[in-house]
PDB file of N, CA and C in Angstrom:
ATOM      1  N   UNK A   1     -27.296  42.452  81.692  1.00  0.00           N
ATOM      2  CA  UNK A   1     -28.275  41.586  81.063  1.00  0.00           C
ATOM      3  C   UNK A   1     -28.241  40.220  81.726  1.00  0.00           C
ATOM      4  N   UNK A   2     -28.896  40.037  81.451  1.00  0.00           N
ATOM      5  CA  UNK A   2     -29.384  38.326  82.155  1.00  0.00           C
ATOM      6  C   UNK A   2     -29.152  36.983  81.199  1.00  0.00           C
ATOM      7  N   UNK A   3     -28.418  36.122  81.712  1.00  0.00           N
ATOM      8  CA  UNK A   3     -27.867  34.964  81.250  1.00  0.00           C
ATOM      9  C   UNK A   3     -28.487  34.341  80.138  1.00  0.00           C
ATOM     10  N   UNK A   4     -29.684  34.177  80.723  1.00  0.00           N
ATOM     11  CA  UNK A   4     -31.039  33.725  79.859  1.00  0.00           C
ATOM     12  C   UNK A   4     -31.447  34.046  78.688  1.00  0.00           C
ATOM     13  N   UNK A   5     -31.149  35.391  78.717  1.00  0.00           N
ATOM     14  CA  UNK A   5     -31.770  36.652  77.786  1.00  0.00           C
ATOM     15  C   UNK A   5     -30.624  36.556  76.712  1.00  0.00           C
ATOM     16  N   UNK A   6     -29.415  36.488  77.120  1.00  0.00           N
ATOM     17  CA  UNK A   6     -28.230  36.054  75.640  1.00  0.00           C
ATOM     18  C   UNK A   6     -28.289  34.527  75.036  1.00  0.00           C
ATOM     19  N   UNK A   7     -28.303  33.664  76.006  1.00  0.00           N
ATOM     20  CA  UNK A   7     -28.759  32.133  75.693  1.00  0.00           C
ATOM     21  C   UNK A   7     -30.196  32.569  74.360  1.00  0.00           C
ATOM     22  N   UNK A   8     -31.366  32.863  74.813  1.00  0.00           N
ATOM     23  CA  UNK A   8     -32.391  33.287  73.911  1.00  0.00           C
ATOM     24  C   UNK A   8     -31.885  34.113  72.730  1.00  0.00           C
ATOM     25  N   UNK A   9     -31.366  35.367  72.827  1.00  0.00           N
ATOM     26  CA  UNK A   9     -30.811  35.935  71.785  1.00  0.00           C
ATOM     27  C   UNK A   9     -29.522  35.186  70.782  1.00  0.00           C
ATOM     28  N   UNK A  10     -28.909  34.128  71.227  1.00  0.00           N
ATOM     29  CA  UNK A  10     -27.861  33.507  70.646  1.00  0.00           C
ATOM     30  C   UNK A  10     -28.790  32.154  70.100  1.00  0.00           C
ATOM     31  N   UNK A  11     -29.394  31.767  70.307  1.00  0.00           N
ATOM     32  CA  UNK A  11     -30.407  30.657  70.231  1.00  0.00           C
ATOM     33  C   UNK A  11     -31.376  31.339  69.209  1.00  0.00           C
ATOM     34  N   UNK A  12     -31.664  32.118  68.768  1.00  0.00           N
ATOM     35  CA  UNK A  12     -32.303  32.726  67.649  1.00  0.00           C
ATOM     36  C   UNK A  12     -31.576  33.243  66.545  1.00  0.00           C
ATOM     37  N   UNK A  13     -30.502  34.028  67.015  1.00  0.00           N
ATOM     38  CA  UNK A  13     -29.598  34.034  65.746  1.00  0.00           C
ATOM     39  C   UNK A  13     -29.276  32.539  65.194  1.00  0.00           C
ATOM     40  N   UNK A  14     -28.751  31.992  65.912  1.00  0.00           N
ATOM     41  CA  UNK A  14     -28.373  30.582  65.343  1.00  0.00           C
ATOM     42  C   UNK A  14     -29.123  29.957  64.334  1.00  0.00           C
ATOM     43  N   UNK A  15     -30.448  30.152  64.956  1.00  0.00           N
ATOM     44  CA  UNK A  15     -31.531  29.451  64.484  1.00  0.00           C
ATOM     45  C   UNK A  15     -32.045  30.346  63.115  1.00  0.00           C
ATOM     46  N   UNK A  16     -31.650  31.087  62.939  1.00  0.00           N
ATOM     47  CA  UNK A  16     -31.653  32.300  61.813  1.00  0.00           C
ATOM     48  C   UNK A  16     -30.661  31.734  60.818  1.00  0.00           C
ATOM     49  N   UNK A  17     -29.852  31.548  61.100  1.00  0.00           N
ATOM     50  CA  UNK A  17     -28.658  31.507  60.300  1.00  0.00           C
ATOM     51  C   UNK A  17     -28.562  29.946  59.733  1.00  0.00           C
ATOM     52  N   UNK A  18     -29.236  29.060  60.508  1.00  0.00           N
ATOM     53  CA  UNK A  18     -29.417  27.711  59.999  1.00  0.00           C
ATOM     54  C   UNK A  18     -30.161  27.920  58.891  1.00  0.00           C
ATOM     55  N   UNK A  19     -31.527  28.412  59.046  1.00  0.00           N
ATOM     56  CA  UNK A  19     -32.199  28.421  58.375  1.00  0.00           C
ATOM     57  C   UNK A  19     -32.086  29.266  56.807  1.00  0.00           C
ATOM     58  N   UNK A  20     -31.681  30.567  56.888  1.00  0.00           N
ATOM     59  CA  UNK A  20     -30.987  31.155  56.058  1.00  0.00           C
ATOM     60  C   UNK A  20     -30.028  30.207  55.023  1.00  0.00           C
ATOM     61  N   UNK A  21     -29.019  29.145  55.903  1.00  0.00           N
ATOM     62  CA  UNK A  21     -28.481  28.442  54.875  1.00  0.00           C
ATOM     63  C   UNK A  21     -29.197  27.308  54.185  1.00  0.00           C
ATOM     64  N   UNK A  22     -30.166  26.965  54.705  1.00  0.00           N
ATOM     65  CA  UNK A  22     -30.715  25.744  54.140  1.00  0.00           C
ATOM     66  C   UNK A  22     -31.696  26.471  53.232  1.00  0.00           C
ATOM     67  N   UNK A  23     -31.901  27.629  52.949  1.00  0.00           N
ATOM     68  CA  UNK A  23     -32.681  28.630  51.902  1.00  0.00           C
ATOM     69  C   UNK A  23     -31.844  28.869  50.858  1.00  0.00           C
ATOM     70  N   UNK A  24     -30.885  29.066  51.151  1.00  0.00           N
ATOM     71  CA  UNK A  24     -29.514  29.592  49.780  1.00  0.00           C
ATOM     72  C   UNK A  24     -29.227  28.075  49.469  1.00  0.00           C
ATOM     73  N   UNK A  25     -28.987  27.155  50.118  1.00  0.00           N
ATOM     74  CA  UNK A  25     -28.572  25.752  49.598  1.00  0.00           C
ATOM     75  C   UNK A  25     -29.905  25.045  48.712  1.00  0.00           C
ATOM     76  N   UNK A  26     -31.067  25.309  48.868  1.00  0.00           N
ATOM     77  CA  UNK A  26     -32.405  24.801  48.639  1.00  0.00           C
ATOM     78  C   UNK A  26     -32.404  25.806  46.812  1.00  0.00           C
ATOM     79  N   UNK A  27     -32.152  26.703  47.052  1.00  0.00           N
ATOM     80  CA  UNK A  27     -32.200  27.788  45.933  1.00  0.00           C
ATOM     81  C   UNK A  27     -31.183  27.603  45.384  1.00  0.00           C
ATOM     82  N   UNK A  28     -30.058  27.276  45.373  1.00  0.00           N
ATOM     83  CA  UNK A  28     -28.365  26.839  44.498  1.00  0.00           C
ATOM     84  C   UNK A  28     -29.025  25.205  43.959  1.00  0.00           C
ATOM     85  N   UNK A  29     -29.527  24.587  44.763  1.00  0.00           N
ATOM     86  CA  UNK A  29     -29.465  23.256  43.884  1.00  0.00           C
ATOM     87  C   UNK A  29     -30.627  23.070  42.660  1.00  0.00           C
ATOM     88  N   UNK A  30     -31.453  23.755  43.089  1.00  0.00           N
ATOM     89  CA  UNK A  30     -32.820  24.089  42.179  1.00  0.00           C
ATOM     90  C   UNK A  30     -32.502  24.563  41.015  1.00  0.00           C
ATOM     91  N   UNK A  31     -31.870  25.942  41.151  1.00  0.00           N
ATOM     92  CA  UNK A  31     -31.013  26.540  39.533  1.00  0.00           C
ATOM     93  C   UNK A  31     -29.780  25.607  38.974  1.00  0.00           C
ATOM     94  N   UNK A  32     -29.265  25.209  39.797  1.00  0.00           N
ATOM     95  CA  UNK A  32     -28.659  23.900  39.261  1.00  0.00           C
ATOM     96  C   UNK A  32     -29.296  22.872  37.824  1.00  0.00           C
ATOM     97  N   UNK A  33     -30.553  22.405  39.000  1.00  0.00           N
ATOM     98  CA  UNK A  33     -31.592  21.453  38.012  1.00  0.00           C
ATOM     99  C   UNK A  33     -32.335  21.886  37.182  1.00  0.00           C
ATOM    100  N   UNK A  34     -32.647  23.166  37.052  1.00  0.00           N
ATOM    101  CA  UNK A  34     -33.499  23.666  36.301  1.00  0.00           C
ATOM    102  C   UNK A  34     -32.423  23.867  35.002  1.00  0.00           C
ATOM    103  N   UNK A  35     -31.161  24.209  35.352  1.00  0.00           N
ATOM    104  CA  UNK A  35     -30.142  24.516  34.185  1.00  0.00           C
ATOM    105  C   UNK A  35     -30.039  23.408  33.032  1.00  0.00           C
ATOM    106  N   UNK A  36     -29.866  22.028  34.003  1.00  0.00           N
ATOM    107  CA  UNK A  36     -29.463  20.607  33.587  1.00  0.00           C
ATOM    108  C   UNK A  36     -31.089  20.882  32.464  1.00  0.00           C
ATOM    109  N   UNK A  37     -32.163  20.844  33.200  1.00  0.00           N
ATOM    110  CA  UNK A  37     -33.421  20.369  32.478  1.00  0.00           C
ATOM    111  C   UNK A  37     -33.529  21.671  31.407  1.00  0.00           C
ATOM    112  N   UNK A  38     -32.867  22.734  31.741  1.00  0.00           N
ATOM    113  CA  UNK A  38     -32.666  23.662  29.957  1.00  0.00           C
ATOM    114  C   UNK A  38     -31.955  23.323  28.918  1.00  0.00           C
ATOM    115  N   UNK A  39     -30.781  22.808  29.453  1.00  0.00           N
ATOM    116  CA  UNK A  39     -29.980  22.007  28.553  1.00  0.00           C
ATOM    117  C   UNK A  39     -30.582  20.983  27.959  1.00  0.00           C
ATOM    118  N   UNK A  40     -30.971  20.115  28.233  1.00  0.00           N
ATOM    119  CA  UNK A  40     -31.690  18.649  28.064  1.00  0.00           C
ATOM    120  C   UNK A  40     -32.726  19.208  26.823  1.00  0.00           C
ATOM    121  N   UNK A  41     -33.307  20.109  27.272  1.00  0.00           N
ATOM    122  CA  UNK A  41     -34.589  20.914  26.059  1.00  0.00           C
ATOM    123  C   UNK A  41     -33.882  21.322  25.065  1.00  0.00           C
ATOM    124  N   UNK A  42     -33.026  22.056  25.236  1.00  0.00           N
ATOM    125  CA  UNK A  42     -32.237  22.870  24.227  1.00  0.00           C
ATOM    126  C   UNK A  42     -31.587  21.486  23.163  1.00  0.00           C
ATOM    127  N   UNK A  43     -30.947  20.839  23.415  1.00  0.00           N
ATOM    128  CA  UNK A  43     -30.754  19.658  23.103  1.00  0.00           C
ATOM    129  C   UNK A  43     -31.343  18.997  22.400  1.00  0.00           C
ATOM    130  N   UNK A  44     -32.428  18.532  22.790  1.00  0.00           N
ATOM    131  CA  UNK A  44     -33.672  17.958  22.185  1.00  0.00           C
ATOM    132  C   UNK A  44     -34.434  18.849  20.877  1.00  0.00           C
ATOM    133  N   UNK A  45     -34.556  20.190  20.997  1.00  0.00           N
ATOM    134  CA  UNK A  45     -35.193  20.800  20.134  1.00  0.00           C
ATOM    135  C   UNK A  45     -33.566  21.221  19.152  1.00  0.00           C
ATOM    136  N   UNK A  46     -32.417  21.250  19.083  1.00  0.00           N
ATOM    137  CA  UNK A  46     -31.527  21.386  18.460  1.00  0.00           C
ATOM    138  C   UNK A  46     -31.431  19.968  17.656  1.00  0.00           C
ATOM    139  N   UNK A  47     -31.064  18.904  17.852  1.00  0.00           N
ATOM    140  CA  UNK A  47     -31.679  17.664  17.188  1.00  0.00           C
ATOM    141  C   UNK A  47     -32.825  17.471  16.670  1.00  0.00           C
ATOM    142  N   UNK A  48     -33.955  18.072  16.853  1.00  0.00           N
ATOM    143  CA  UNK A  48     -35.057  17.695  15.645  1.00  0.00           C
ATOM    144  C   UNK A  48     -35.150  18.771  14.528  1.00  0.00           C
ATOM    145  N   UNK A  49     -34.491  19.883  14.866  1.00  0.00           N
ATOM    146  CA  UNK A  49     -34.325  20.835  13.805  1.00  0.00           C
ATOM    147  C   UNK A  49     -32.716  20.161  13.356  1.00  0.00           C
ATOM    148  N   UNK A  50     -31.717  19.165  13.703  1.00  0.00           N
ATOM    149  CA  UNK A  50     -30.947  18.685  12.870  1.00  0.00           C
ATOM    150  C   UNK A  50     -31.290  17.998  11.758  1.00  0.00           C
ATOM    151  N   UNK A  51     -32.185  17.311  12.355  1.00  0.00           N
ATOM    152  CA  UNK A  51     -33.122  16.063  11.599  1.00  0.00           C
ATOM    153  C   UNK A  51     -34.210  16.692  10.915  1.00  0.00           C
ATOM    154  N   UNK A  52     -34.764  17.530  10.563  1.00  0.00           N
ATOM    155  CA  UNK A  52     -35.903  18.007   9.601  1.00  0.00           C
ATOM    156  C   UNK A  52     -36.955  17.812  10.557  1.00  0.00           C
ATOM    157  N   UNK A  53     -37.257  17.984  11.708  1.00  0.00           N
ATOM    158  CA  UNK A  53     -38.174  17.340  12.453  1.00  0.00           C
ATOM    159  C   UNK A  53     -39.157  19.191  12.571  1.00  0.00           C
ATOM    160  N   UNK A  54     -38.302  19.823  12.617  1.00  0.00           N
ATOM    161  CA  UNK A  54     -39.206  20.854  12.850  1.00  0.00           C
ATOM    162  C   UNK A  54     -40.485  21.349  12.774  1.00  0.00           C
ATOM    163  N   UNK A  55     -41.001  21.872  13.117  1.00  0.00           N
ATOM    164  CA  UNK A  55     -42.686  22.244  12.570  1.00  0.00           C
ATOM    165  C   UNK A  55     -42.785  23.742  12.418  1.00  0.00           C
ATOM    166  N   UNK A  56     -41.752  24.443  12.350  1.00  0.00           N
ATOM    167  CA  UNK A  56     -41.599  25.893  12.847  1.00  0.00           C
ATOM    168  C   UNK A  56     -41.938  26.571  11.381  1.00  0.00           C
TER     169      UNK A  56
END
């Protein structure tokens, strides 16, 4: 095989695998925030049903 041709093939995996992680890191911090902002709700609607606030 030709020098070039592994440089290209190693130069695409790479470039695969960057990208791949910045997809799993992009997707871990998101469920992260989305957790925080369930909590925060849950929270909020657990306190107005402490308080008689309910409408249910």
């Amino acid at each position: 095989m030709d020098a070039a041709l592994l440089w290209q093939i190693g130069g695409q995996i790479a470039a695969a695998l960057i990208a791949y992680g910045a997809v799993r890191a992009d997707l871990r911090n998101m469920r992260e925030r989305l957790a925080k902002i369930e909590d925060r709700f849950n929270q909020h609607i657990e306190k107005g049903l402490n308080h008689g606030n309910s409408q249910a």
